[in-house]
Protein backbone atom coordinates (compact mmCIF):
# COMPACT_ATOMS: atom_id res chain seq x y z
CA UNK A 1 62.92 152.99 97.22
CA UNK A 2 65.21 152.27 100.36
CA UNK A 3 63.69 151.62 103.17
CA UNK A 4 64.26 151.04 107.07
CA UNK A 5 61.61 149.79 108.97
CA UNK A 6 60.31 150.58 112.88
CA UNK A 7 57.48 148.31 113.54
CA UNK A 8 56.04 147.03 116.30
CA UNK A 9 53.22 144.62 116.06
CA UNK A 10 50.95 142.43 118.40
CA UNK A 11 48.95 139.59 118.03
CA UNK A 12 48.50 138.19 114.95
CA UNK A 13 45.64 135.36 113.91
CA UNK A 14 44.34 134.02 111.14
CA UNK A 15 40.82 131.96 111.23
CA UNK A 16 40.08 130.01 107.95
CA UNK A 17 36.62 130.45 106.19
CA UNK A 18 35.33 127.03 106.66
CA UNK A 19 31.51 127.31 104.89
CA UNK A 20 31.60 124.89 101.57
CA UNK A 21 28.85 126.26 98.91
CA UNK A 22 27.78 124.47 95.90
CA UNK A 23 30.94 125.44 93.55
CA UNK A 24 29.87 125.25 89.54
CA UNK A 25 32.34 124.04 87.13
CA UNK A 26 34.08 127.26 86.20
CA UNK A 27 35.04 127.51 90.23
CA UNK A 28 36.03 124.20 89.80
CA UNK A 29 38.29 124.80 87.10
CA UNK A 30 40.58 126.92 89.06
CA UNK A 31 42.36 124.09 90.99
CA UNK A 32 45.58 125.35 91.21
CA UNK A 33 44.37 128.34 93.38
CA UNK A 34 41.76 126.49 95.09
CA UNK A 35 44.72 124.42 96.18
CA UNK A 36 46.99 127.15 96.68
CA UNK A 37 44.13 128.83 99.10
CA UNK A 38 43.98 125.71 101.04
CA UNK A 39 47.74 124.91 101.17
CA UNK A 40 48.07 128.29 103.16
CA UNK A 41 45.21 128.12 105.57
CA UNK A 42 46.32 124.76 106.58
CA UNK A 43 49.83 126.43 107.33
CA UNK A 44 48.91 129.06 109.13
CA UNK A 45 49.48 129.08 112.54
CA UNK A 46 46.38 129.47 114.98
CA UNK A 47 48.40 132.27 116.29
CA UNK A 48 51.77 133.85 115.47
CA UNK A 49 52.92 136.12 118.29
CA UNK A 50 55.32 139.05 117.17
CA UNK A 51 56.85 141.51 119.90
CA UNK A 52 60.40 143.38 119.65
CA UNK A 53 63.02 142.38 119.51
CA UNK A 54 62.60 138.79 118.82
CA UNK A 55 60.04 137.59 116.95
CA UNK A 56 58.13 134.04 117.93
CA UNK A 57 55.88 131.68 116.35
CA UNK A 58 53.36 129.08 118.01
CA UNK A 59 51.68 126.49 116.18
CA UNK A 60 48.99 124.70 116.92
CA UNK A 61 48.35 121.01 115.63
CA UNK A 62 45.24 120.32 113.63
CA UNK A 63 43.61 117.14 114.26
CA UNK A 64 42.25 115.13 110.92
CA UNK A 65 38.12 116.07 111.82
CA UNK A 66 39.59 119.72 112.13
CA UNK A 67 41.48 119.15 108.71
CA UNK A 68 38.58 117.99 107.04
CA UNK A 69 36.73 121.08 107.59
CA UNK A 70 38.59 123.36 106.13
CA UNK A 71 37.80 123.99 102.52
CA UNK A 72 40.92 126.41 101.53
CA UNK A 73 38.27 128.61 100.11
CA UNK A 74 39.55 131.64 102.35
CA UNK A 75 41.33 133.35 104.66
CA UNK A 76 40.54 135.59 107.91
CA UNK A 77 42.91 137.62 109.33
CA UNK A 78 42.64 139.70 112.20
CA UNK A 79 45.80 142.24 113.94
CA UNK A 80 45.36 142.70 117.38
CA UNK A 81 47.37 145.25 119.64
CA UNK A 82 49.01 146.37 116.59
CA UNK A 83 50.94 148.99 115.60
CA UNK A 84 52.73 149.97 112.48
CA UNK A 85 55.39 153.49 112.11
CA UNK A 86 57.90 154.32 109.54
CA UNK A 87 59.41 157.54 108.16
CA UNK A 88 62.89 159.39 107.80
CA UNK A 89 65.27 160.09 110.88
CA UNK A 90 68.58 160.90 109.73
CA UNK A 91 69.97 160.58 113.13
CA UNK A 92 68.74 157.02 113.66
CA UNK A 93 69.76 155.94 110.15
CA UNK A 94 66.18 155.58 108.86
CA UNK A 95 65.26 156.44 105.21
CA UNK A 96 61.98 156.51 103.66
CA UNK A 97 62.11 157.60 99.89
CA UNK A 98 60.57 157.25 97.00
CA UNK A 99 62.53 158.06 93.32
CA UNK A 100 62.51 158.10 89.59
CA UNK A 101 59.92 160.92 89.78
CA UNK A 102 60.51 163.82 88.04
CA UNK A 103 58.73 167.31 86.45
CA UNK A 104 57.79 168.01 83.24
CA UNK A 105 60.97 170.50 82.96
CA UNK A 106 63.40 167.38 83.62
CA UNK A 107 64.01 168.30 87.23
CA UNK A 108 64.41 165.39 89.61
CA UNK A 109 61.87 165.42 92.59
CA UNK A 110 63.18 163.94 96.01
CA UNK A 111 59.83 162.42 97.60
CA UNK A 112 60.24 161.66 101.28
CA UNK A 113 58.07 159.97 103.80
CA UNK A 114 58.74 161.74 106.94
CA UNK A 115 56.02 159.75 109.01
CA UNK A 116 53.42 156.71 107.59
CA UNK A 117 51.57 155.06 111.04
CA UNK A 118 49.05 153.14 111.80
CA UNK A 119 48.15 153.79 115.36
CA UNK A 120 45.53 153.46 118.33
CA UNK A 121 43.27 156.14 119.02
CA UNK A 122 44.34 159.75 120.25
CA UNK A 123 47.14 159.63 118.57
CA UNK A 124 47.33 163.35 118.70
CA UNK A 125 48.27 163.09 114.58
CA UNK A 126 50.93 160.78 115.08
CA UNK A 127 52.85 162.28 118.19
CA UNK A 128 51.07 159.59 120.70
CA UNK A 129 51.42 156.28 119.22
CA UNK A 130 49.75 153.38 120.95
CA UNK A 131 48.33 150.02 119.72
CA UNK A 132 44.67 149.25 118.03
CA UNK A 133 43.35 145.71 116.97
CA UNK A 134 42.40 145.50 113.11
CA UNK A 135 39.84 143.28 112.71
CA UNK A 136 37.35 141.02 114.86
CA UNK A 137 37.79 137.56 115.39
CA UNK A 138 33.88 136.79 114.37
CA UNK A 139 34.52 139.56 111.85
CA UNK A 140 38.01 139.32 110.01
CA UNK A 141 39.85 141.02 106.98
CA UNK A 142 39.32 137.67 104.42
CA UNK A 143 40.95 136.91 101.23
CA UNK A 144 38.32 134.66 99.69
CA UNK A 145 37.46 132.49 96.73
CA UNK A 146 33.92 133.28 95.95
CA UNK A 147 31.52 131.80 93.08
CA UNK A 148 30.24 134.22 90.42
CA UNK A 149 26.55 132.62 90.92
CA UNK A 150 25.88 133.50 94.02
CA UNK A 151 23.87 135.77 95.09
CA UNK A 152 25.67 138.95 96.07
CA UNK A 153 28.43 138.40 93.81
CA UNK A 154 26.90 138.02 90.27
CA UNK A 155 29.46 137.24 87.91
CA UNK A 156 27.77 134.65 86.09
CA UNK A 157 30.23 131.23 85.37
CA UNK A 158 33.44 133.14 86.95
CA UNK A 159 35.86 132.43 90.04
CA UNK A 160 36.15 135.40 91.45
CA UNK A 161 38.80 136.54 94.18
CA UNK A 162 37.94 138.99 96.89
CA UNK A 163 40.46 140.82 99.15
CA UNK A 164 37.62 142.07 102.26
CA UNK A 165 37.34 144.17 105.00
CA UNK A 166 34.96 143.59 107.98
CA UNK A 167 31.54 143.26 106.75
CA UNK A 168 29.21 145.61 107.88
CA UNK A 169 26.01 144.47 110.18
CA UNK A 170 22.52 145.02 109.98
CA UNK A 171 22.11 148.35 111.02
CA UNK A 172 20.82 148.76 114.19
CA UNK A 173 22.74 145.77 115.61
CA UNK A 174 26.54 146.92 115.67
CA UNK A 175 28.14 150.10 115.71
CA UNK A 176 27.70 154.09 114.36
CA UNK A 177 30.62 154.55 111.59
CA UNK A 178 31.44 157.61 112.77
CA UNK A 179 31.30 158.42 116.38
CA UNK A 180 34.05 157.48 118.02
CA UNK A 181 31.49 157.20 121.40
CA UNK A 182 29.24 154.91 119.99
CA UNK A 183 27.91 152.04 121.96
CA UNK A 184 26.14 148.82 120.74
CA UNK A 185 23.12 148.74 118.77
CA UNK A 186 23.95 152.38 117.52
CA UNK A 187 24.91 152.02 113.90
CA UNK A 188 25.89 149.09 110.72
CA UNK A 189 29.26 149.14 111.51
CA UNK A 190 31.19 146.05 113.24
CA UNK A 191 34.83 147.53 114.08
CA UNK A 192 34.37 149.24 117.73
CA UNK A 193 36.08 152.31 118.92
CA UNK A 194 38.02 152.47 121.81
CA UNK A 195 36.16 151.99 125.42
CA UNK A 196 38.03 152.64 128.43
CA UNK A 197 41.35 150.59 128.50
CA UNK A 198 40.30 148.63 125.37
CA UNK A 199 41.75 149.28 122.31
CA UNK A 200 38.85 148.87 119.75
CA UNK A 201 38.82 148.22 115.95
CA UNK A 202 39.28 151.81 114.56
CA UNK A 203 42.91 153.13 113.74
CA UNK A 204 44.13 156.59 113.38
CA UNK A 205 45.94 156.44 110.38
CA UNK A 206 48.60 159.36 108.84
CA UNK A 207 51.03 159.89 106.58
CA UNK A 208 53.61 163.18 106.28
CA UNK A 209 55.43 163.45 102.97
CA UNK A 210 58.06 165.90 101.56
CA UNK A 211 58.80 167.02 98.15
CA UNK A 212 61.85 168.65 97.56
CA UNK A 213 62.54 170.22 93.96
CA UNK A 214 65.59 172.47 93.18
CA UNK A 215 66.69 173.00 96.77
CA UNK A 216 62.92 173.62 97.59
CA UNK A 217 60.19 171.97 99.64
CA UNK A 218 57.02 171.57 100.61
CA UNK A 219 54.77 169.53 102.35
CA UNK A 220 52.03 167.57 102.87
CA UNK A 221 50.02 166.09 105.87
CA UNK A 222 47.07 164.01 105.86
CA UNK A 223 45.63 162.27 109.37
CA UNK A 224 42.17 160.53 109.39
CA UNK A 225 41.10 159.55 113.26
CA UNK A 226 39.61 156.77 114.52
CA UNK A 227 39.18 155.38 110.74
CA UNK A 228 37.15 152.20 109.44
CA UNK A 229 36.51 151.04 106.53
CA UNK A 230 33.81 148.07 107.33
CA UNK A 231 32.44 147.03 103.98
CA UNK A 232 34.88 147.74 101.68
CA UNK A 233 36.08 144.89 99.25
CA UNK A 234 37.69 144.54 96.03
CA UNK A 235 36.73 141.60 93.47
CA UNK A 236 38.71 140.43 90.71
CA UNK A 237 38.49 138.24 88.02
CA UNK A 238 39.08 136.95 84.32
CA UNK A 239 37.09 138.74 81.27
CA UNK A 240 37.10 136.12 78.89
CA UNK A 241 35.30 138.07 76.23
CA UNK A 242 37.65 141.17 76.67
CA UNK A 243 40.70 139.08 77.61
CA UNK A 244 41.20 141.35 80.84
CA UNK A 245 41.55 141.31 84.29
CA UNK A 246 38.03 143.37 85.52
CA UNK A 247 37.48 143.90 89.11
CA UNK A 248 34.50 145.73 91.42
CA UNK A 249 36.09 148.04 94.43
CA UNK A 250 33.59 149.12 97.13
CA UNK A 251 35.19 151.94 98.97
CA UNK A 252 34.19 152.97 102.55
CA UNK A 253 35.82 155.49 104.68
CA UNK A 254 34.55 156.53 107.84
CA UNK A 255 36.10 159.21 110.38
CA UNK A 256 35.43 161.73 112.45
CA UNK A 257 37.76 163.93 111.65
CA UNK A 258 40.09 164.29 108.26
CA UNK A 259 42.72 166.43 108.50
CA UNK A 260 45.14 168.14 105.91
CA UNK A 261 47.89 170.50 106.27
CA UNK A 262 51.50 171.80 104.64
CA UNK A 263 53.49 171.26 107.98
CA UNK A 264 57.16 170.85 108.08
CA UNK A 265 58.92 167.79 109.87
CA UNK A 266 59.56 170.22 113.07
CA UNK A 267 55.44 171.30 112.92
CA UNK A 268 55.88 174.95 111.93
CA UNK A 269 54.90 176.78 109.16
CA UNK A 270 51.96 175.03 108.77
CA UNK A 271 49.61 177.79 106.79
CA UNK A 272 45.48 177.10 107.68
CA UNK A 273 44.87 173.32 108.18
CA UNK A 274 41.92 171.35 106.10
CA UNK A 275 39.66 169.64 108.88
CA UNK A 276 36.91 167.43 107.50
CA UNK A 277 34.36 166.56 110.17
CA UNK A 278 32.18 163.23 110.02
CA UNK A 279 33.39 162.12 106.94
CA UNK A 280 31.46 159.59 105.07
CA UNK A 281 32.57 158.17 101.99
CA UNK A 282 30.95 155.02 100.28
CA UNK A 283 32.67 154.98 96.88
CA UNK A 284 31.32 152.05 93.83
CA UNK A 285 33.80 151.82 91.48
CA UNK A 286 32.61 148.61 88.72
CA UNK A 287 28.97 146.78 89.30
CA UNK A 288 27.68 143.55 87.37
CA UNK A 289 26.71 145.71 84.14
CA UNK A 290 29.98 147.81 84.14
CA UNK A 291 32.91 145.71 85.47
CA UNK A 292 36.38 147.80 86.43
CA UNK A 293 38.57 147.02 83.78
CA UNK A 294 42.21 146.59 84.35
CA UNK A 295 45.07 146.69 81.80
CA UNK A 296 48.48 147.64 80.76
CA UNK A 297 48.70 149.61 77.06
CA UNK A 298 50.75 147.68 74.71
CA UNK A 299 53.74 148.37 72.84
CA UNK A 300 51.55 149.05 69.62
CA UNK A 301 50.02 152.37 71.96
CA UNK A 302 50.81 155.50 71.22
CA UNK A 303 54.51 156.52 72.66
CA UNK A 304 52.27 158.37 75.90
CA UNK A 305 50.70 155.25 76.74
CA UNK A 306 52.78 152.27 75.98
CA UNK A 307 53.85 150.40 79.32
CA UNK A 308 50.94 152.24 81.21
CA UNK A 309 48.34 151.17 83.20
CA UNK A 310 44.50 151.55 82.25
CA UNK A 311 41.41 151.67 84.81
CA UNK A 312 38.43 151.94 82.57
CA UNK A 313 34.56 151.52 83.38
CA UNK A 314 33.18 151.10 79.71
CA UNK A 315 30.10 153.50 79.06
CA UNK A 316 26.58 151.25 79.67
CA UNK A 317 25.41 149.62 75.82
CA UNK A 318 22.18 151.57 74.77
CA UNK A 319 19.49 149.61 74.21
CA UNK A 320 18.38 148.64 70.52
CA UNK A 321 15.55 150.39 68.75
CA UNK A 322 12.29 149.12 70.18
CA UNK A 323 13.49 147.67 73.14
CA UNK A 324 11.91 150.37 75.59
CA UNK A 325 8.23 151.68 74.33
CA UNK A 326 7.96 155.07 73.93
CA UNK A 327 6.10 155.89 77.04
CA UNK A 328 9.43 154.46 78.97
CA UNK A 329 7.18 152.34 80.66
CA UNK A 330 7.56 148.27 81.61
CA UNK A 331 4.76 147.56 79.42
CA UNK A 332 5.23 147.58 75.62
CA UNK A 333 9.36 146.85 76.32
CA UNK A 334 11.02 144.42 75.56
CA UNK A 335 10.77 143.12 79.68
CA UNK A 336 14.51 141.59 79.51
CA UNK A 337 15.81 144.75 78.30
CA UNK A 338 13.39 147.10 80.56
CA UNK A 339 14.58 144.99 84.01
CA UNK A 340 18.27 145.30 83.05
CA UNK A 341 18.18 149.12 83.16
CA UNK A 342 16.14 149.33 85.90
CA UNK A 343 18.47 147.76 88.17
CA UNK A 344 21.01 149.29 86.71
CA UNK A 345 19.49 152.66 87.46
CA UNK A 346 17.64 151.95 90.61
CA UNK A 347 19.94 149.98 92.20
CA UNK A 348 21.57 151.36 95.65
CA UNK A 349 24.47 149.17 95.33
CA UNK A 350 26.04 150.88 92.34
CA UNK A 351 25.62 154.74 94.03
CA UNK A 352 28.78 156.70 95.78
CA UNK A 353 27.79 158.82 98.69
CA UNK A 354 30.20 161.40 100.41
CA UNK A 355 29.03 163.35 103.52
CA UNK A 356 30.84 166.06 105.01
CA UNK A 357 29.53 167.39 108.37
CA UNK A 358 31.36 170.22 107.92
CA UNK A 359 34.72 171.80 106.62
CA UNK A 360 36.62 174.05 108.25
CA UNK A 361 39.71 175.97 106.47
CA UNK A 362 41.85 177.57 109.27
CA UNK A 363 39.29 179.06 111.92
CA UNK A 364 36.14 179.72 109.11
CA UNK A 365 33.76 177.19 108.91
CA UNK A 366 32.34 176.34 105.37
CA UNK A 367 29.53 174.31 106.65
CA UNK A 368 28.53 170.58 105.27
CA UNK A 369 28.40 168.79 102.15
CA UNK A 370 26.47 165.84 100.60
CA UNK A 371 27.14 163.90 97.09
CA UNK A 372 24.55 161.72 97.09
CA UNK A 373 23.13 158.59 94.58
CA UNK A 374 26.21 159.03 92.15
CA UNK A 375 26.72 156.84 89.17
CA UNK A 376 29.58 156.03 87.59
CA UNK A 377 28.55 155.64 83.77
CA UNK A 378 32.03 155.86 82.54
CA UNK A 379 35.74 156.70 83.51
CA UNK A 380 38.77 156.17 81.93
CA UNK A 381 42.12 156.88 83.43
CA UNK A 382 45.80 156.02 82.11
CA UNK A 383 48.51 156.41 83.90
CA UNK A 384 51.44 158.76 82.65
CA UNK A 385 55.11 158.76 82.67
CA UNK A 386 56.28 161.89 84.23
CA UNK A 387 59.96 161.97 82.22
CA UNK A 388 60.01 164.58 79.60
């Protein structure tokens, strides 16, 4: 991939995660991240200041008490007045491609990003670019070190590393996810849309890619407005029992609006555009009883699968003869056994939702959709090489 880049960016601070919980030895253990983790928040900069052209850095001294506080168990990070776009202009020299991708016939596809941005609101899908913050300062995107005991996390006697977005609130005391109106005290969300001159927390976000094949193209757009994704994380750690990486992704995506079409770079053509309304997505992918699993497929795999990557959720075990009475009830089961699978079934936590307020292909309206209190039992997806 070649790339030039045409970025513009804002504010940038970082805020280290300061609280110091009871570690157990297998947190411990992992000193040479711990240390790693606290090597970087004591380097970062209170704030870094980026504008075009020149780019300049202010650092702010620490005193020893302030020193001692920090733990180097995370990392907060929050963008303000920032705003990221990249694509192709020939004219300007830029290039955006992506190669080695190829169809099954042996025919070499030509993948081009035309536009990728990350923008403030009213965008007008990417043609009014203006800046948005990312992130809250009492609220920030965290990379954390978090122990498998506590509660929340449960991954018994493991490290565990989490990449986060904003946390959501208690409902009722931050913002609705999806109108890009709300006002405080309306929804569970913390990111804030835009109010008057100030820029909020929620991005519109797009991306317009080309894919040319045998002197012919087509297209494909995709802008989400006034997006958030409060409450989505990722958690990884070490399986020791399966020798693999395993991980937990919670999902979110919010928007009012989700938008899909087959434009071409000048906007014509476009056939009937895909608008999804009040989108509401709340994917679990991995939970305490079904971890994500993580691998690459050995040279021993068959020739389809060798060098690929694996994302597996292992089917639940079944429970042993006599461990549930025949009724299905608590009593007469084995009550270990009977509690596992009830929280395993029963628990919220481990369900995907995905709301639709409505779809509309072209100028028909299909009306809403709902996918609710979905579980995951099992999945199991290798990747593929696309050369013949």
């Amino acid at each position: 991939m070649s790339t030039q880049n045409t970025v513009t960016a804002g504010q940038l601070r970082h805020s280290a995660v300061c609280h110091k919980p009871a570690l157990p030895e297998s947190v411990r253990t992992m000193t040479a991240l711990h240390r790693a983790l606290a090597f970087v928040t004591l380097l970062l900069p209170t704030s870094i200041v980026m504008a075009e052209p020149a780019t300049k850095t202010a650092l702010t001294q620490l005193s020893e008490t302030e020193m001692s506080d920090v733990s180097g168990q995370g990392i907060g990070v929050v963008l303000e007045d920032f705003l990221f776009s990249h694509g192709t202009n020939a004219q300007e020299g830029q290039l955006f491609e992506i190669g080695g991708v190829s169809t099954a016939d042996g025919q070499a596809v030509r993948l081009t990003v035309n536009h990728l941005y990350v923008s403030g609101p009213d965008s007008q899908y990417g043609q009014n670019l203006g800046p948005v913050n990312l992130g809250r300062l009492n609220n920030p995107y965290q990379i954390s070190l978090l122990d498998g005991d506590a509660p929340g996390v449960n991954v018994p006697g493991q490290a565990v590393v989490e990449f986060a977005a904003p946390s959501q609130v208690t409902d009722g005391t931050g913002y609705d996810c999806l109108s890009s109106s709300a006002g405080a005290g309306s929804g569970s969300c913390s990111s804030r849309p835009a109010s008057g001159g100030y820029h909020g927390e929620r991005p519109d976000i797009g991306l317009a890619l080309q894919a040319e094949v045998g002197g012919s193209s087509s297209y494909l757009n995709v802008h989400a407005r006034s997006a958030v994704v409060d409450g989505s994380y990722i958690r990884l750690w070490g399986d020791q029992t399966l020798n693999q990486l395993a991980g937990e992704i919670q999902m979110n995506f919010y928007t009012p609006e989700l938008s899909i079409s087959s434009c071409d770079e000048t906007g014509t053509s476009c056939g009937d555009r895909v608008r999804l309304t009040d989108l509401a997505m709340e994917l679990s992918l991995g939970n305490t009883h079904q971890p994500l699993l993580l691998s690459v497929h050995g040279a021993d795999a068959p020739e389809h699968k060798a060098g690929n990557l694996n994302i597996q959720i292992a089917s639940i075990q079944q429970p042993a003869a006599g461990d549930i009475a025949s009724d299905g009830g608590r009593a007469g089961s084995n009550t270990a056994v009977w509690d596992f699978y009830d929280n395993y079934y029963s628990n919220p936590a481990f369900r995907s939702n995905i709301h639709v307020g409505n779809m509309q292909i072209g100028d028909r309206d299909m009306g809403g959709a709902r996918l609710e209190g979905m579980l995951i039992q099992h999945l199991d997806i290798t990747t593929r090489d696309l050369q013949p």
